[in-house]
N, C-alpha and C. Protein backbone atom coordinates (compact mmCIF):
# COMPACT_ATOMS: atom_id res chain seq x y z
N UNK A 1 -3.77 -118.47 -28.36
CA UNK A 1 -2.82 -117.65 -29.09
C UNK A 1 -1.54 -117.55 -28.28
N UNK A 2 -0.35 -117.67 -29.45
CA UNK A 2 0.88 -117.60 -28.06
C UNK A 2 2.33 -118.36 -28.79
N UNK A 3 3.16 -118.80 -28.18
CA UNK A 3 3.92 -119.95 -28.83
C UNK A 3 3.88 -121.00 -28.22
N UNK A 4 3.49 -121.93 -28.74
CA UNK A 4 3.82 -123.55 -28.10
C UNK A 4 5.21 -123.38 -27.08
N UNK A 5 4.91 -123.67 -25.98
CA UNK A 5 5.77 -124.29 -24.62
C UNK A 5 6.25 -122.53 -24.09
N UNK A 6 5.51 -121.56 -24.18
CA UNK A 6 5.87 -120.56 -23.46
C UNK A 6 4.98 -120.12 -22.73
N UNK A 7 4.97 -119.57 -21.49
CA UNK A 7 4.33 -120.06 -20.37
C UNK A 7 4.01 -117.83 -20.30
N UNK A 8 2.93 -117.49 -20.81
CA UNK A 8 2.19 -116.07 -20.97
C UNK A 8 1.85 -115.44 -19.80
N UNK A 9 1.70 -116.57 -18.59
CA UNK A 9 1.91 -115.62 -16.74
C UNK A 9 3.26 -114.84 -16.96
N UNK A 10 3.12 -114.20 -15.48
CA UNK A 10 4.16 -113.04 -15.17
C UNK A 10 3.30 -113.90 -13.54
N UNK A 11 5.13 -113.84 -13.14
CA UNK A 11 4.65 -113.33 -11.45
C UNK A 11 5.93 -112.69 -11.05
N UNK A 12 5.21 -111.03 -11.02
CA UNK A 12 6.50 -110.22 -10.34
C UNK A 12 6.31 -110.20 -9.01
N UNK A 13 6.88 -109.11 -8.43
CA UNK A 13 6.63 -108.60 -7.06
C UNK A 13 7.36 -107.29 -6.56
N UNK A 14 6.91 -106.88 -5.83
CA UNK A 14 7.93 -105.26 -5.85
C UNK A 14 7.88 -105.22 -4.19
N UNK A 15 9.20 -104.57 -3.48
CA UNK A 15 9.40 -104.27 -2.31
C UNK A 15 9.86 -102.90 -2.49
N UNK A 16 9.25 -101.77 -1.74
CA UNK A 16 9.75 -100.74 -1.25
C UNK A 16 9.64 -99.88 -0.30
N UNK A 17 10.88 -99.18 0.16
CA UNK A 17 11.25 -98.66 1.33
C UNK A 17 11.12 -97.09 1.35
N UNK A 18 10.38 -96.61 1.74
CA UNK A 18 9.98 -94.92 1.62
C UNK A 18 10.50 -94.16 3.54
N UNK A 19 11.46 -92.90 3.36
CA UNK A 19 11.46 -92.53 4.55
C UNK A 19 10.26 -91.64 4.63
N UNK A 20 9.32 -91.33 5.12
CA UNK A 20 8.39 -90.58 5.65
C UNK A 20 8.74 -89.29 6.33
N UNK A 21 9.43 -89.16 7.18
CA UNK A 21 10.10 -88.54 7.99
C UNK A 21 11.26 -88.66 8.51
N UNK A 22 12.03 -87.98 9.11
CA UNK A 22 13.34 -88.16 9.18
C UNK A 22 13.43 -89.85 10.23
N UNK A 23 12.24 -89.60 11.16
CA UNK A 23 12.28 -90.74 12.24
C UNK A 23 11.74 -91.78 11.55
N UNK A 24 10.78 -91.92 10.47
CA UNK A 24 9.34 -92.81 10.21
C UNK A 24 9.77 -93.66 9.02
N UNK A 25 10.13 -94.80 8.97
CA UNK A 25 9.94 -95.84 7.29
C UNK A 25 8.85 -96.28 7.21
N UNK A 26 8.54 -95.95 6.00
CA UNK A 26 7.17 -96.68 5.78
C UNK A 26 8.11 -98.13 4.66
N UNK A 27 7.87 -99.79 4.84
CA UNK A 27 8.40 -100.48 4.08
C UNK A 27 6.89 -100.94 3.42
N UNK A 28 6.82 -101.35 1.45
CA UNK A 28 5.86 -102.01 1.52
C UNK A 28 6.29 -103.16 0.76
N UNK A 29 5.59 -104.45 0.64
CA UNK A 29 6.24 -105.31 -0.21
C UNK A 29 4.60 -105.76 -0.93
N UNK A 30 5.39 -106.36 -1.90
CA UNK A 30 3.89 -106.91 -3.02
C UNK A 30 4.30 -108.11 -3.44
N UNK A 31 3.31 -109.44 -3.39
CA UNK A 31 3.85 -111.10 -3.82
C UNK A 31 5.76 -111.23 -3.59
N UNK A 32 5.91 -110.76 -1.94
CA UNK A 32 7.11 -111.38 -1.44
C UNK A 32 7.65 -112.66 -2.14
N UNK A 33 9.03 -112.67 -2.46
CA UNK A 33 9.54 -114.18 -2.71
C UNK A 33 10.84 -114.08 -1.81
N UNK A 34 10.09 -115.37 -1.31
CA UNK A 34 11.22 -115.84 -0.08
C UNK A 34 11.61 -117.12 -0.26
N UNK A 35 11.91 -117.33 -1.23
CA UNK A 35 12.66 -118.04 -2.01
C UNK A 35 14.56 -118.14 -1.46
N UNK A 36 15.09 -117.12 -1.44
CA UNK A 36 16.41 -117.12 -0.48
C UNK A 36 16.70 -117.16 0.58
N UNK A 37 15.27 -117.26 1.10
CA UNK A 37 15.58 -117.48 2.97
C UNK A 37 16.14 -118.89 2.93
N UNK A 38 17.22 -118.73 4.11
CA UNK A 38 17.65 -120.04 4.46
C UNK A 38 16.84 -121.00 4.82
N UNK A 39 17.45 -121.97 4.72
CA UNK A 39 15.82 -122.82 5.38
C UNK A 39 16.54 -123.41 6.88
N UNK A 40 15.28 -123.66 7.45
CA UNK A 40 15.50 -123.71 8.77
C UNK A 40 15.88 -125.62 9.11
N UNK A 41 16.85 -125.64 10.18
CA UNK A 41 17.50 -126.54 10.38
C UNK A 41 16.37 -127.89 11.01
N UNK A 42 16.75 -129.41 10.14
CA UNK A 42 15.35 -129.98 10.78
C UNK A 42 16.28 -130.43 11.83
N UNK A 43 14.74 -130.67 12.95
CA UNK A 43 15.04 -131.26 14.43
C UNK A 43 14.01 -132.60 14.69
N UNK A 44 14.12 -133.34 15.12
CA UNK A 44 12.87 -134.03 15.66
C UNK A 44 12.60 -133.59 16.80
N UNK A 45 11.29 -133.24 17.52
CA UNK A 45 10.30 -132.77 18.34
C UNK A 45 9.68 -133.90 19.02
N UNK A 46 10.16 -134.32 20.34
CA UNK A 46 9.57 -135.21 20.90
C UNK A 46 8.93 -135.34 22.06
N UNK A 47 8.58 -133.93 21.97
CA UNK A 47 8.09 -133.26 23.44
C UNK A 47 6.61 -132.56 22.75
N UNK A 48 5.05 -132.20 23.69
CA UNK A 48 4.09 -131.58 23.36
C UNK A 48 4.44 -130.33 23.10
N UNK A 49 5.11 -129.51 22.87
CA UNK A 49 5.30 -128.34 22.23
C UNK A 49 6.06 -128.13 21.20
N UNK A 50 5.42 -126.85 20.52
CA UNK A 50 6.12 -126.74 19.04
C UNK A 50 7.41 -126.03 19.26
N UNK A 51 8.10 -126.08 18.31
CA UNK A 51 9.90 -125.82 18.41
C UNK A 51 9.51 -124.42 17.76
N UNK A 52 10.39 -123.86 18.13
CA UNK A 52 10.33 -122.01 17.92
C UNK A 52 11.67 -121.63 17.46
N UNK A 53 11.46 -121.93 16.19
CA UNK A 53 12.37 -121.18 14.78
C UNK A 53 12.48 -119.55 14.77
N UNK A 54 13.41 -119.28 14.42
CA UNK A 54 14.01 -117.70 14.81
C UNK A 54 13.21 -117.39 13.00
N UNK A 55 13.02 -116.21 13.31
CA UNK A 55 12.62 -115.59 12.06
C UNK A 55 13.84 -115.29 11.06
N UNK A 56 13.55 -115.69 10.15
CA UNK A 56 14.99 -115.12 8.56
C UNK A 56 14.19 -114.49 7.46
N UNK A 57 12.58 -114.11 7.12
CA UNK A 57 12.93 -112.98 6.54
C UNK A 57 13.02 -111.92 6.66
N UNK A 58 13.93 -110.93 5.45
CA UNK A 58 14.12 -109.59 5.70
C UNK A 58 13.29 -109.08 6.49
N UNK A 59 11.77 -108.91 5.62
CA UNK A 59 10.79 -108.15 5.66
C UNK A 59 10.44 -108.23 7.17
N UNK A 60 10.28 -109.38 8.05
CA UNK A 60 9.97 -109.53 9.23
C UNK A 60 11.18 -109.10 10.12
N UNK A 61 12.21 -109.02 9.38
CA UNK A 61 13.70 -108.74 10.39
C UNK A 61 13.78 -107.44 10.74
N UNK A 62 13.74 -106.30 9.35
CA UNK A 62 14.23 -105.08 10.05
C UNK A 62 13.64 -104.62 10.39
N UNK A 63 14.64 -103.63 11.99
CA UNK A 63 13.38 -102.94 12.88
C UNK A 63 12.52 -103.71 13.79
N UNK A 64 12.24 -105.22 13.94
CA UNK A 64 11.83 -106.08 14.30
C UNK A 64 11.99 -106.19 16.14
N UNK A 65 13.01 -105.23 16.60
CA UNK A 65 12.84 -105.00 18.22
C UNK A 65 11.85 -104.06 18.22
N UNK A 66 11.35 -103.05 17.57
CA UNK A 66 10.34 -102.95 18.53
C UNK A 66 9.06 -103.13 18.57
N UNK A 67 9.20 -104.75 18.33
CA UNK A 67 7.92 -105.30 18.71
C UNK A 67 7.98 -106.30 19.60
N UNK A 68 9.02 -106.33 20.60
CA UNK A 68 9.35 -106.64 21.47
C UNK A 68 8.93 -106.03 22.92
N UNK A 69 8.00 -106.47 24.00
CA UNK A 69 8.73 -105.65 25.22
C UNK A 69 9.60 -106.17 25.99
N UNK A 70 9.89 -105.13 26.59
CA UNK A 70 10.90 -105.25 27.58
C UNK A 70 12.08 -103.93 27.79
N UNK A 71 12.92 -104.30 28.65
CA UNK A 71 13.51 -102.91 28.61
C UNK A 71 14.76 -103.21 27.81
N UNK A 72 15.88 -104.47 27.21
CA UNK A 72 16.70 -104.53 26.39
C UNK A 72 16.59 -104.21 24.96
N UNK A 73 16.79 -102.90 24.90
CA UNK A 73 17.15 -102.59 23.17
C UNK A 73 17.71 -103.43 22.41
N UNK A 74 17.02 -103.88 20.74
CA UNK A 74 17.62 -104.63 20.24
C UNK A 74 17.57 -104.63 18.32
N UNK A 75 18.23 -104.70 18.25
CA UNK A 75 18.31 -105.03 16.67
C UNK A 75 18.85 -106.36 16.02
N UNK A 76 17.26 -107.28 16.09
CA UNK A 76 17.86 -108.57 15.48
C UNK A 76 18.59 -108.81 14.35
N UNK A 77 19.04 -107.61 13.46
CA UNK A 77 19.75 -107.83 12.58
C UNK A 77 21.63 -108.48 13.05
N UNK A 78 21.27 -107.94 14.43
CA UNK A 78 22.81 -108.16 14.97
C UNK A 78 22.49 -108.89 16.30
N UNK A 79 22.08 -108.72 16.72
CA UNK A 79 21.72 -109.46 18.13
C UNK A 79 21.03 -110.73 17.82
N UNK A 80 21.07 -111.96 18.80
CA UNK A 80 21.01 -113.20 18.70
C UNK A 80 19.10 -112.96 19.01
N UNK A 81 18.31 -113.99 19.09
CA UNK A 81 17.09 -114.05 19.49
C UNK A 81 17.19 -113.91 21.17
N UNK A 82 15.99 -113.31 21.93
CA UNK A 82 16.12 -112.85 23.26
C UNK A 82 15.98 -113.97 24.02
N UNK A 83 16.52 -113.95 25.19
CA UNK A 83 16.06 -115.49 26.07
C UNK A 83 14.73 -115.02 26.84
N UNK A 84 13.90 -116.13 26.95
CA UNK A 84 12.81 -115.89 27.38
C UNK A 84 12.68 -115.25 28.82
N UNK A 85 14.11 -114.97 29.19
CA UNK A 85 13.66 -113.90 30.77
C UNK A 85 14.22 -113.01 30.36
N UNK A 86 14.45 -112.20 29.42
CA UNK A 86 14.68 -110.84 28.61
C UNK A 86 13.83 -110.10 28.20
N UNK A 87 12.87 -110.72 27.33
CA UNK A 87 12.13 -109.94 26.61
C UNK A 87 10.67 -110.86 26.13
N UNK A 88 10.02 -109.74 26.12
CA UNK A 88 8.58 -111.02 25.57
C UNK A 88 8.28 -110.66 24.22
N UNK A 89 8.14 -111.68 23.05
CA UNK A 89 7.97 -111.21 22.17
C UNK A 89 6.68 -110.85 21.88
N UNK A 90 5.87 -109.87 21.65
CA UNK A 90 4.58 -109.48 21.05
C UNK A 90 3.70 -110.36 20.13
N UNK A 91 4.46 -110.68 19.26
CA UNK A 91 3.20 -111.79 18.33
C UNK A 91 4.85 -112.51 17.45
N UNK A 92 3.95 -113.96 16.65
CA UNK A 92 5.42 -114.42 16.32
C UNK A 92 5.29 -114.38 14.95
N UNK A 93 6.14 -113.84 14.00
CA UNK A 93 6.16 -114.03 12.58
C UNK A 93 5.99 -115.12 12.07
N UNK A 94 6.80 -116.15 12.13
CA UNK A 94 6.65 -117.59 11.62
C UNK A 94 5.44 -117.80 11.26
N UNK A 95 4.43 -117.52 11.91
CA UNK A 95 2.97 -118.09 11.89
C UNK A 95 2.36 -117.26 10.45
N UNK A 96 2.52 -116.26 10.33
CA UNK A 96 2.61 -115.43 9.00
C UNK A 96 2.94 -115.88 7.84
N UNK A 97 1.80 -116.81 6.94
CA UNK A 97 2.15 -117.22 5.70
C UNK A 97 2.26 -118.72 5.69
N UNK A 98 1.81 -119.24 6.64
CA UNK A 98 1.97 -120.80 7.30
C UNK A 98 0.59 -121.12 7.55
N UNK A 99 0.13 -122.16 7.20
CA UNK A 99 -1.39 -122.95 7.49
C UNK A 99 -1.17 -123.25 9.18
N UNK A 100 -2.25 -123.52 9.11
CA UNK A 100 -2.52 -124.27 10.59
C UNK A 100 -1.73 -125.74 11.24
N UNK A 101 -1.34 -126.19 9.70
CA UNK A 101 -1.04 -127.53 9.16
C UNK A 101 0.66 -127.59 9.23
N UNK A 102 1.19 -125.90 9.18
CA UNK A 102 2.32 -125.58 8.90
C UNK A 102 3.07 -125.61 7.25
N UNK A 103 2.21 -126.08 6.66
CA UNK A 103 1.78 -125.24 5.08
C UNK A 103 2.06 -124.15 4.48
N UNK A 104 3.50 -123.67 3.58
CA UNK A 104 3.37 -122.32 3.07
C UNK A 104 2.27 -121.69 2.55
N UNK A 105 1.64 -120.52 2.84
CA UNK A 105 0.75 -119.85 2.08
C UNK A 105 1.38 -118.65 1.33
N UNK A 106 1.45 -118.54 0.13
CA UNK A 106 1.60 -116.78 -0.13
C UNK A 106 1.37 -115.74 0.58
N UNK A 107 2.10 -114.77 0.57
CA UNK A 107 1.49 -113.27 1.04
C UNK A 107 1.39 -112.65 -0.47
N UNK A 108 0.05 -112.24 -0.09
CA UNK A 108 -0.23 -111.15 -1.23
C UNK A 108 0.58 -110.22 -1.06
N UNK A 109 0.53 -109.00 -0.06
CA UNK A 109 1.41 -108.01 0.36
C UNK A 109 1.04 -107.78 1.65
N UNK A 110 2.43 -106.72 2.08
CA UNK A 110 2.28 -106.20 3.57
C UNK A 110 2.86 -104.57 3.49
N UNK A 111 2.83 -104.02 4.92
CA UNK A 111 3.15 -102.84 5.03
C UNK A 111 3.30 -102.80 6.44
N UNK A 112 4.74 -102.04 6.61
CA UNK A 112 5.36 -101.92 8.25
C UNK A 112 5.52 -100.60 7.99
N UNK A 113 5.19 -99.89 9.29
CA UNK A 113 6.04 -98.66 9.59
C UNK A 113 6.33 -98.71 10.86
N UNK A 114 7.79 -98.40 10.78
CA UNK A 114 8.70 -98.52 11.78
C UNK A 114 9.26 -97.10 12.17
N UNK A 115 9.81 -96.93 13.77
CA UNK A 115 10.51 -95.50 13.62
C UNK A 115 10.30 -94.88 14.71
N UNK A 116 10.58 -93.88 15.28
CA UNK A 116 10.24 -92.45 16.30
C UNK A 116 10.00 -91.64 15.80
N UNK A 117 9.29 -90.64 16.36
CA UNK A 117 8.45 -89.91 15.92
C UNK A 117 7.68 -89.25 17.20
N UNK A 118 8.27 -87.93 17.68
CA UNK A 118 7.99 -86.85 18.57
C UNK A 118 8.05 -87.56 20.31
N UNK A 119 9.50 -88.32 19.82
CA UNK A 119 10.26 -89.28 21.22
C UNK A 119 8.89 -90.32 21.47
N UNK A 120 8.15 -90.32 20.27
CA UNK A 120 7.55 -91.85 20.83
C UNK A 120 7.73 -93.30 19.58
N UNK A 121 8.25 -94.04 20.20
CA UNK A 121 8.58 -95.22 19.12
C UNK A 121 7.15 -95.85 18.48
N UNK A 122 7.38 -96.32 17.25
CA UNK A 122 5.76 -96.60 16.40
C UNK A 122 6.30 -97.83 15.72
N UNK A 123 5.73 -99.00 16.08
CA UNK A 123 5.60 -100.37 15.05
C UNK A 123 4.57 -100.59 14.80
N UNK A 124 4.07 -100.45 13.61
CA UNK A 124 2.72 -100.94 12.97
C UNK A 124 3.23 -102.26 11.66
N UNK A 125 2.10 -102.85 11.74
CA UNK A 125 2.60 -104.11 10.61
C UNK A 125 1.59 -104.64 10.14
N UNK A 126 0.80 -104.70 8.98
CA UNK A 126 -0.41 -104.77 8.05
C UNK A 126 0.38 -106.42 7.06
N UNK A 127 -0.57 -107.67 7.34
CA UNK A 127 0.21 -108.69 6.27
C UNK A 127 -1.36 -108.84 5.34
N UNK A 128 -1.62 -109.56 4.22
CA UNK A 128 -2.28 -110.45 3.74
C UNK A 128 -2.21 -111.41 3.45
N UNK A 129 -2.06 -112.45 3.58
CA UNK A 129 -1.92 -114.01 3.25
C UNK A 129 -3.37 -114.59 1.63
N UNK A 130 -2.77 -114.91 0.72
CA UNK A 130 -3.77 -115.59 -0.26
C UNK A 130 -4.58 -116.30 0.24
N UNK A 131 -5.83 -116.50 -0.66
CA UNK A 131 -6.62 -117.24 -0.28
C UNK A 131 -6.41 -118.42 -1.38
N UNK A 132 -6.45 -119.75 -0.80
CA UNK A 132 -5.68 -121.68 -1.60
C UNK A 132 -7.11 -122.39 -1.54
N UNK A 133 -7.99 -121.50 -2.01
CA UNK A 133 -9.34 -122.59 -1.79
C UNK A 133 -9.84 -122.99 -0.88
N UNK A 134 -9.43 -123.69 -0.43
CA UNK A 134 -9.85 -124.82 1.12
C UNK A 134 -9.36 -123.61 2.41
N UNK A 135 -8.74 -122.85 2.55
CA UNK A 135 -7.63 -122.22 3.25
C UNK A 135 -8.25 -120.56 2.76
N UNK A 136 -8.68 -119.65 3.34
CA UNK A 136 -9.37 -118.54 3.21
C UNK A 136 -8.14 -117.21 3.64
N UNK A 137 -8.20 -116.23 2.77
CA UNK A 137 -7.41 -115.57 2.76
C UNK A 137 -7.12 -115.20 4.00
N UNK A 138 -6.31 -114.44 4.29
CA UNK A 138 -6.29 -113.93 6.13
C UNK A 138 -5.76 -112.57 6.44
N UNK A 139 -5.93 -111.75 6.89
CA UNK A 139 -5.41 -110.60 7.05
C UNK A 139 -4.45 -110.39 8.89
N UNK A 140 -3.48 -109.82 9.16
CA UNK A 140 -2.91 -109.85 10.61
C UNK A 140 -2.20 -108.03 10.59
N UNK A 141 -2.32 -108.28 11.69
CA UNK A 141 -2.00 -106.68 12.26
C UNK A 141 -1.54 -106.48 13.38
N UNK A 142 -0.30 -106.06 13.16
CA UNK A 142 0.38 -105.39 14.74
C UNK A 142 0.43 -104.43 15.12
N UNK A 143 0.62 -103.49 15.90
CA UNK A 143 0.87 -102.18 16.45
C UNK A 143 1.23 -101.93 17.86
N UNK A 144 2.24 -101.35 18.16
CA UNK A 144 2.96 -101.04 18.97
C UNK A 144 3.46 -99.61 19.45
N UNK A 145 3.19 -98.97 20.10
CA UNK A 145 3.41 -97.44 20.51
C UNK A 145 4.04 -97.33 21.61
C-alpha cells in the first residue's frame, strides 16, 4: 500500500542541548547526520603508523578540552589541536563510528555532560554505534573529573 516510487521510511534525528545547572550541559543527540562535516584532507601514509585526523564534528567538538590532560586550558573550538608535548589526549573520537577497517558506522545516539560543578570540572560522554550485521553494535564511555 502506498504510491508507486515513494519511498514510506523516515530517517530523522534530533540533537539537544539542556543547561542542567548554571555550570552543567547535558548535550543529547539521536541518529547524528554528519553529513556536513568537512571531509578530511587525503594524504598518502607511508610510514607503520596511522595518520591522526583532528576531529570536525560538532558533537565531539564542544567542550572537548576537558578531556584532555594537562595543565593548558583549551577550547578546540578556537584553539588549533595540542602538540604532543602539551597535552595528552584521553581517548580519540575519530575511532567513534569507524570499523576496525576504517568503515563509517552509524551512531544510534550519544550523551555528553560537560561543565563545573562545586569548582570540580565533569566530562562524561555515553556513544552507541549500530549494529551492520557482520559488525556488532558497540557502546564507548568517557569520564573525566
Amino acid at each position: 500500500t502506498g504510491i508507486p516510487g515513494f519511498d514510506e521510511t523516515a530517517d530523522a534525528g534530533l540533537d539537544l542541548k539542556y543547561g542542567l545547572t548554571d555550570g552543567l550541559t547535558m548535550d543529547v543527540t539521536v541518529n547524528p547526520d554528519f553529513a556536513q562535516v568537512e571531509a578530511d584532507v587525503q594524504e598518502v601514509n607511508l610510514t607503520q603508523f596511522p595518520q591522526f585526523f583532528p576531529e570536525k564534528r560538532d558533537f565531539f567538538l564542544e567542550n572537548s578540552g576537558l578531556f584532555y590532560l594537562g595543565d593548558t586550558p583549551r577550547n578546540t573550538r578556537v584553539a588549533t589541536m595540542p602538540r604532543r608535548d602539551e597535552d595528552m589526549l584521553m581517548f580519540f573520537s575519530r575511532r567513534m563510528g569507524l570499523s576496525a577497517g576504517g568503515s563509517p558506522i552509524g551512531i544510534d545516539g550519544g550523551i555528553r555532560l560537560t561543565g563545573q560543578q562545586g569548582g570540580v570540572q565533569v566530562g562524561a560522554l555515553a556513544l552507541r554505534t549500530r549494529n551492520l550485521g557482520t559488525i556488532p553494535d558497540n557502546d564507548f564511555a568517557v569520564l573525566r573529573v
